[in-house]
Protein backbone atom coordinates (compact mmCIF):
# COMPACT_ATOMS: atom_id res chain seq x y z
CA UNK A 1 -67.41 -224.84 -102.69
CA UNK A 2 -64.31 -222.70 -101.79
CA UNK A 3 -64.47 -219.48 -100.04
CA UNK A 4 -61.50 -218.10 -100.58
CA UNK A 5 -59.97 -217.69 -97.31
CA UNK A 6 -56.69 -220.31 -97.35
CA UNK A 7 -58.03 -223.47 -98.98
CA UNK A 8 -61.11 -223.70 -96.22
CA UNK A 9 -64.15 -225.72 -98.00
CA UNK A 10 -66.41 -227.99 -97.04
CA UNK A 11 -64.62 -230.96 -97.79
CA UNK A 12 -62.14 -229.80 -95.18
CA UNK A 13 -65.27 -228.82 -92.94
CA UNK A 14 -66.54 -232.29 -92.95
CA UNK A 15 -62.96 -234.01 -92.19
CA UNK A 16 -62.58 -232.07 -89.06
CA UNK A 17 -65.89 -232.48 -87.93
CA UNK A 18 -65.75 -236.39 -88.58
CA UNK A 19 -62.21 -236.57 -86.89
CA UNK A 20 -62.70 -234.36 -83.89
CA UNK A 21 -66.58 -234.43 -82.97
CA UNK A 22 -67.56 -237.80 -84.43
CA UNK A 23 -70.67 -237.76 -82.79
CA UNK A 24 -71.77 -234.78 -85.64
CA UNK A 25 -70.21 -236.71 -88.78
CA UNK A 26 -72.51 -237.15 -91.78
CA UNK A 27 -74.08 -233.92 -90.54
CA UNK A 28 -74.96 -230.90 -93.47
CA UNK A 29 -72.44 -228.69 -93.95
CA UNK A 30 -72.97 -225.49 -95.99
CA UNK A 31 -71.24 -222.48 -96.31
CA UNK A 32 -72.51 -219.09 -95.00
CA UNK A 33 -72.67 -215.96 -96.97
CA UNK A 34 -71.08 -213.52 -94.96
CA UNK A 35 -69.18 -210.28 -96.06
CA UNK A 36 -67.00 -211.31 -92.62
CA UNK A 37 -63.22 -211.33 -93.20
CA UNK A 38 -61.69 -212.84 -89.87
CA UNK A 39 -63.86 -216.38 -89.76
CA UNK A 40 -65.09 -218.64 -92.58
CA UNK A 41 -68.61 -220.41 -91.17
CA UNK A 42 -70.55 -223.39 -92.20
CA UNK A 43 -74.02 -224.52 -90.64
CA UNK A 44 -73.00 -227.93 -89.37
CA UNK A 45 -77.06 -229.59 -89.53
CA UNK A 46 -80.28 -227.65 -88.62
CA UNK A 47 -78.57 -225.93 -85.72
CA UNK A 48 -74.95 -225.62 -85.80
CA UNK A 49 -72.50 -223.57 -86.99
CA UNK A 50 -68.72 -224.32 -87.68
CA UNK A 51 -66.51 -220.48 -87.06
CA UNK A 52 -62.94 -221.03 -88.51
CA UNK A 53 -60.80 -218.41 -88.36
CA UNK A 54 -59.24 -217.15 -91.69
CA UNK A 55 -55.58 -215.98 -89.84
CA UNK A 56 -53.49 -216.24 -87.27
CA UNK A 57 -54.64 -213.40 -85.91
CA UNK A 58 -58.33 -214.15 -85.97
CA UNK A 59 -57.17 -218.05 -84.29
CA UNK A 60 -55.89 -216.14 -81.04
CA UNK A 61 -59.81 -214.82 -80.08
CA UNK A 62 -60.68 -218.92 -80.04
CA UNK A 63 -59.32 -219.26 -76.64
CA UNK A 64 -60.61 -216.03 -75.25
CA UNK A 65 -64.69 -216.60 -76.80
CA UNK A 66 -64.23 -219.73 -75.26
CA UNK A 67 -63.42 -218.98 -71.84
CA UNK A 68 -65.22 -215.62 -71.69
CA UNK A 69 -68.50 -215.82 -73.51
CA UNK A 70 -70.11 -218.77 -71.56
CA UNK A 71 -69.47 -216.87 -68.44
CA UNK A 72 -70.82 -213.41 -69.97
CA UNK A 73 -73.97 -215.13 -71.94
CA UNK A 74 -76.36 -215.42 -68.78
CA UNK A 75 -75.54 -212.13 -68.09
CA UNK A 76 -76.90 -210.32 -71.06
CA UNK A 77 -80.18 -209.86 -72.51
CA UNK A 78 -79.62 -211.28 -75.67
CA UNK A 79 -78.31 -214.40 -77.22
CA UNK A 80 -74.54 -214.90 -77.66
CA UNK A 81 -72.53 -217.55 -79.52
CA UNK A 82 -71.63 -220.06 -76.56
CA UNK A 83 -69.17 -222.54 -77.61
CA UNK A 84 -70.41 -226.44 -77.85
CA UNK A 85 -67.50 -227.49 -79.07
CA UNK A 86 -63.28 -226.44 -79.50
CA UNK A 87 -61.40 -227.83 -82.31
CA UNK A 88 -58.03 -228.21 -82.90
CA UNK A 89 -55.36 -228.15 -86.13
CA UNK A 90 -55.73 -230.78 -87.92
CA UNK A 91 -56.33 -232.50 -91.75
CA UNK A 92 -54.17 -229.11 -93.31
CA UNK A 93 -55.66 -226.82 -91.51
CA UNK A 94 -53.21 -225.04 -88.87
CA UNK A 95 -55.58 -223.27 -86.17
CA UNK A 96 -58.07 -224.02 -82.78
CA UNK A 97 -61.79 -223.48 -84.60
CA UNK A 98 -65.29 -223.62 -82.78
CA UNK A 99 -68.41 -225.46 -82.55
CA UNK A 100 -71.32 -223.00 -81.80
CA UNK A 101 -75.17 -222.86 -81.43
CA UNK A 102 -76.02 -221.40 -84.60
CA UNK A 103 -78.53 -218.33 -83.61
CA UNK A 104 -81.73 -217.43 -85.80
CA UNK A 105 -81.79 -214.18 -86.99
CA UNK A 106 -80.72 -211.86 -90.27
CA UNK A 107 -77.81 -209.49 -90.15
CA UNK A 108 -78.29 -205.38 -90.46
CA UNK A 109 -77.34 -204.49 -93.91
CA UNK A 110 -78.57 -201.24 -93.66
CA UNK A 111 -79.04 -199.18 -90.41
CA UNK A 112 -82.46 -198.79 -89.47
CA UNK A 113 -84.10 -200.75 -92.08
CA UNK A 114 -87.36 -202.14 -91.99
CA UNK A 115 -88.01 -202.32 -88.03
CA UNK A 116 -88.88 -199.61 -85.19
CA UNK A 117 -85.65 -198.05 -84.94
CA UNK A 118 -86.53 -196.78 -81.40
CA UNK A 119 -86.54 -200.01 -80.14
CA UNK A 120 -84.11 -201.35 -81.59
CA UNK A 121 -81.84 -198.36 -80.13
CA UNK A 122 -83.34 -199.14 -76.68
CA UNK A 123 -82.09 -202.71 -77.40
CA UNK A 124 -78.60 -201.89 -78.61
CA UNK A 125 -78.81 -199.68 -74.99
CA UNK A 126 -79.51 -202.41 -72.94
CA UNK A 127 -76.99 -204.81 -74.33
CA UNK A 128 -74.64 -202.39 -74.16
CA UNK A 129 -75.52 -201.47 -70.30
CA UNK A 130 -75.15 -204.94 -69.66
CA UNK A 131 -72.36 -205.89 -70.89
CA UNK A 132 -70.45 -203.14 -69.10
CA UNK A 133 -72.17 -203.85 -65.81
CA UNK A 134 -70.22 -207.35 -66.08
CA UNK A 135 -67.25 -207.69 -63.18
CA UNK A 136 -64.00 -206.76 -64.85
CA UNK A 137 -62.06 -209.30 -62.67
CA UNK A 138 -59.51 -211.23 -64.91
CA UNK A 139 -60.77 -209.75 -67.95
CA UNK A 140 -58.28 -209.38 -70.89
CA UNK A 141 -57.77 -205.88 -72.80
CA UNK A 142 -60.73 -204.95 -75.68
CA UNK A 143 -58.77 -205.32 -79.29
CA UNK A 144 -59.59 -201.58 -79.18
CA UNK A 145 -58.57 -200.59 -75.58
CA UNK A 146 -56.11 -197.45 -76.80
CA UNK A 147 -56.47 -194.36 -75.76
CA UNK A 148 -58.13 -192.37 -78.97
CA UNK A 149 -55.10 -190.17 -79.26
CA UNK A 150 -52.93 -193.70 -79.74
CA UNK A 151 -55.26 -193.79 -83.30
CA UNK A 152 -54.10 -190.32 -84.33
CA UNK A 153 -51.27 -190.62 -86.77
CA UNK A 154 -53.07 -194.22 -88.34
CA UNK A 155 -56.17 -192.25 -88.73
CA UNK A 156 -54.63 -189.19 -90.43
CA UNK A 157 -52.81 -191.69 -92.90
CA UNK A 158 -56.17 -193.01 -93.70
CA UNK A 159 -57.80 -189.58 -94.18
CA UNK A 160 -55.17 -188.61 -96.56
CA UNK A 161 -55.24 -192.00 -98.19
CA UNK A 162 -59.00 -191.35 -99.21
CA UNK A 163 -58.67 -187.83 -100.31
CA UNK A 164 -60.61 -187.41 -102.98
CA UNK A 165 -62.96 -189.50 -101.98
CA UNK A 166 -63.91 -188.23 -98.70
CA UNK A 167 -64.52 -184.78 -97.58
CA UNK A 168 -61.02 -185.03 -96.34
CA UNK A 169 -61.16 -181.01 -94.26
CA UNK A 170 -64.06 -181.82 -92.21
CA UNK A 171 -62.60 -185.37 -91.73
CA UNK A 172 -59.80 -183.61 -90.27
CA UNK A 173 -61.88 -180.93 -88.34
CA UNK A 174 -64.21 -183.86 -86.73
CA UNK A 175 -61.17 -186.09 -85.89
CA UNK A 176 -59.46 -183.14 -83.86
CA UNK A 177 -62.81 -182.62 -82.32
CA UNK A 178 -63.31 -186.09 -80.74
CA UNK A 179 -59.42 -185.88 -79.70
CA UNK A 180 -60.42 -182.84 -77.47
CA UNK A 181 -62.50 -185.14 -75.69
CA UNK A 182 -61.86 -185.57 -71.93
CA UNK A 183 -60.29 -188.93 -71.13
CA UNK A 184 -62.67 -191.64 -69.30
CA UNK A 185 -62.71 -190.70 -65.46
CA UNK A 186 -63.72 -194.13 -64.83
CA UNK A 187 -62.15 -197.83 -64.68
CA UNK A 188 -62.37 -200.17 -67.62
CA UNK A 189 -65.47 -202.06 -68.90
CA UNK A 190 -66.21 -204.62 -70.56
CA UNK A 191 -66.83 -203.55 -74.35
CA UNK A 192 -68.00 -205.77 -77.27
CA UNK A 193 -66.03 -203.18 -79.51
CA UNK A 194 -67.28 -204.15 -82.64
CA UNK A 195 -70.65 -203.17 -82.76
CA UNK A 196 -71.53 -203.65 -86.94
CA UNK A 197 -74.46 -204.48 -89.12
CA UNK A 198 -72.45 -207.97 -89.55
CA UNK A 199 -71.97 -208.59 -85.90
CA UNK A 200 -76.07 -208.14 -84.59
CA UNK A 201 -78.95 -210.36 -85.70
CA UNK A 202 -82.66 -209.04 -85.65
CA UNK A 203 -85.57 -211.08 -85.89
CA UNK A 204 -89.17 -209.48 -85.46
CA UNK A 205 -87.91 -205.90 -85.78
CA UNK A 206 -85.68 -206.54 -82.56
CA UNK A 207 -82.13 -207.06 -81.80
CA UNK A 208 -82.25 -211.05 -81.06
CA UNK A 209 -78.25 -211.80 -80.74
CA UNK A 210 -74.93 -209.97 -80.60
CA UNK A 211 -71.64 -212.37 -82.26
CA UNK A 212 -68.50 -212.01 -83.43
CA UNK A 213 -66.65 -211.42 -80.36
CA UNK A 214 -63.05 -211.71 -81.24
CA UNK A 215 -62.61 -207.60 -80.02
CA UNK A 216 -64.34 -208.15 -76.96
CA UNK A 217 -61.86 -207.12 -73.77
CA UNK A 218 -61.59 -204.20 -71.18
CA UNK A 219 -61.81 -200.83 -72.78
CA UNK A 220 -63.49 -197.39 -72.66
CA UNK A 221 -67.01 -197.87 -72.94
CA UNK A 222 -67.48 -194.88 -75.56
CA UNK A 223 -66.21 -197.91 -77.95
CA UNK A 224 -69.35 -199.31 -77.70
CA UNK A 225 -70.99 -195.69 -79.04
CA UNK A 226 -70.02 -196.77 -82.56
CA UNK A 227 -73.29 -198.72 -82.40
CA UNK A 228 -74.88 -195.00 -83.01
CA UNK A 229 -73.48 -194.53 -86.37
CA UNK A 230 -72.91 -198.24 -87.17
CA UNK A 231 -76.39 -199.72 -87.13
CA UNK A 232 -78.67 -196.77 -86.42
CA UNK A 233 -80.13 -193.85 -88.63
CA UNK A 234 -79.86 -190.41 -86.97
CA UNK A 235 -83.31 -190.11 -85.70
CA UNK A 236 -82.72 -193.04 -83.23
CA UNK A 237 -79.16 -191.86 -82.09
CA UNK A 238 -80.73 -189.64 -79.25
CA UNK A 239 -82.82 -192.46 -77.94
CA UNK A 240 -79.57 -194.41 -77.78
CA UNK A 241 -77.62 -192.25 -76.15
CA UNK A 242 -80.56 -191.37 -73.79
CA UNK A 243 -80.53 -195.10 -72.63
CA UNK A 244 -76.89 -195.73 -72.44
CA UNK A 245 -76.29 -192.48 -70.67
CA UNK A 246 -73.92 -191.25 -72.49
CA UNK A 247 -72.26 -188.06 -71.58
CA UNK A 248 -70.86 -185.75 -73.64
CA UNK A 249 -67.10 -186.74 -73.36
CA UNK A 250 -68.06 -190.22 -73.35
CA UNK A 251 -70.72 -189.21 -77.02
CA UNK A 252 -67.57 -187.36 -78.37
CA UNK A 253 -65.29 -190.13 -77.91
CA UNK A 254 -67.93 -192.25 -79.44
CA UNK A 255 -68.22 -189.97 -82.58
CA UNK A 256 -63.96 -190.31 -83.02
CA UNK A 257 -63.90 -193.93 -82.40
CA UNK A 258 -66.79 -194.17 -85.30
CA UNK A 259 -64.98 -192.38 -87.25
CA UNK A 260 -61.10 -193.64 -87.23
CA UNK A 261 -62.74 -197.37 -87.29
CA UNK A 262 -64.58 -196.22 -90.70
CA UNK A 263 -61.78 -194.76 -92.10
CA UNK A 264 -59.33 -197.51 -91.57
CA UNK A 265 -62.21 -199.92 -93.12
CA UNK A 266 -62.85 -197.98 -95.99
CA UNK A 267 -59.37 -197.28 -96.92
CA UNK A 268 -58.63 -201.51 -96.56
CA UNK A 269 -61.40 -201.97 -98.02
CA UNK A 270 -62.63 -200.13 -100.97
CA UNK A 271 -61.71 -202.46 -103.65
CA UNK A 272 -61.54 -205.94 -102.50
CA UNK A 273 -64.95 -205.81 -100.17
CA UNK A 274 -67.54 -204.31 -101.41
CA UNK A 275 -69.92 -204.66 -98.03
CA UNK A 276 -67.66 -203.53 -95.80
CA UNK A 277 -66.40 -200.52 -98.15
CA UNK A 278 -70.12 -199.32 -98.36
CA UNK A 279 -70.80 -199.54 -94.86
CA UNK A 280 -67.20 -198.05 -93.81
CA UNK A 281 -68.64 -194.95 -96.24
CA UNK A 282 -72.24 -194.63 -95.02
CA UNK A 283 -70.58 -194.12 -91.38
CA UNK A 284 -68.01 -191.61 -92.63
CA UNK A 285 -71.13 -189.54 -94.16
CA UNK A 286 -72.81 -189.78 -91.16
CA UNK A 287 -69.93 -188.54 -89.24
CA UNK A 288 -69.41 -185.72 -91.59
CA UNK A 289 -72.74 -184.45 -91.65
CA UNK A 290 -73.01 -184.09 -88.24
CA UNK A 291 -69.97 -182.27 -87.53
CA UNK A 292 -70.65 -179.73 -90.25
CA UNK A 293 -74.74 -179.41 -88.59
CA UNK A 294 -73.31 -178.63 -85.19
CA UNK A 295 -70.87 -176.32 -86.55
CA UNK A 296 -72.95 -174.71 -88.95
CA UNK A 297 -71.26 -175.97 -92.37
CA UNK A 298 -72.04 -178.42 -95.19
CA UNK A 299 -70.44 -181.39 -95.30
CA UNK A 300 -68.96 -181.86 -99.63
């Protein structure tokens, strides 16, 4: 029953439920299959989930989901994990985990598939408009609130990490593009910053819940663009960006952040996730085959 990630089962599950939240011992526990790398989960009963994260670097966003998200949950138009519950180390186990509503719904596994992807965009729009119409006041930095230039030597390194097995020239060529992007003109928002087919639920065709915030923070909203090439197929992009309002600095910026997130995923990725890899590539195609349309090339 062991998932890999630092001797977290369900055994230990069950002790720190039964020690910390007695009221839930003798609960279910099972694991959830997730292609997720930061937090293990387990569905504690019929409608619980346990979220424990997987490093020390994952255990810092406990504090900040727990203060932020109840405040921003009434707030947006879909469902977002709200904490019922904080745990702390305990029985082996060295970091603060979480209690959470566990939220019905399927993950994206490929963008697009099987539902209306129009609406869906004008879902993704309306989250996103949401969340960014949120007061700023007191709200930490995104995990991804660098300027795009900050990305440019990490995102070369990946490009020339993958060469031969990316179109590494136009990688280049639509990387330099997005860096000629005017800055934001405007303050902060607040950006999710992780927009991926693991991080959105859809039930009925529709998007029914947004999770995983551990990059959520202050940031340029053209972070939040990646949703375009993360979880949509190109004939929905324009509705997107038609509902978000997305100008074309703001769309440019969107294409580079895309992009540099994909790369660094793909190259960490290739051999020892699978998911992730695949999805890291299908955005970096995406990417590629735009540039070269809008510039009149072909994309290798």
């Amino acid at each position: 029953m062991r998932d890999g990630g630092g001797g977290i089962d369900v055994g230990l599950v069950r002790r720190l439920v039964g020690a910390q939240f007695p009221r839930w011992a003798g609960l279910a526990v099972e694991p959830v299959d997730s292609a997720g790398t930061s937090n293990a989960m387990y569905r504690l009963g019929g409608d619980m989930v346990v979220r424990l994260p997987r490093a020390a670097g994952s255990a810092d966003d406990v504090a900040k989901e727990h203060r932020w998200l109840p405040r921003l949950a009434p707030r947006l138009p879909v469902a977002v994990p709200v904490p019922l519950g904080k745990g702390v180390p305990g029985e082996g186990y060295p970091w603060h985990w979480s209690v959470y509503r566990w939220l019905p719904g399927r993950t994206e596994s490929t963008p697009g598939l099987g539902h209306d992807s129009g609406l869906f965009a004008k879902d993704l729009a309306e989250f996103v408009g949401a969340l960014r119409r949120i007061d700023t006041v007191g709200g930490p930095p995104s995990y991804r609130s660098e300027p795009l230039a900050a990305r440019d030597a990490a995102t070369r390194g990946d490009v020339e990490a993958l060469r031969g097995v990316i179109d590494t020239e136009t990688a280049v060529a639509a990387w330099e593009e997005a860096l000629r992007a005017p800055a934001p003109d405007g303050p902060a928002v607040w950006i999710h910053a992780d927009l991926q087919p693991g991080n959105v639920l859809v039930e009925d065709g529709r998007l029914s819940a947004v999770i995983d915030f551990g990059c959520l923070g202050l940031g340029d909203a053209a972070v939040d663009l990646i949703a375009a090439w993360y979880l949509l197929p190109a004939d929905a992009r324009d509705v997107f960006r038609t509902a978000v309002a997305a100008d074309d600095a703001a769309w440019a910026r969107g294409r580079g952040w895309a992009l540099s997130v994909a790369l660094a995923e793909l190259r960490y990725y290739r051999v020892t996730n699978p998911v992730m890899a695949a999805i890291a590539r299908h955005v970096i195609e995406e990417l590629l085959t735009d540039h070269a349309r809008r510039h009149g090339g072909t994309s290798a």
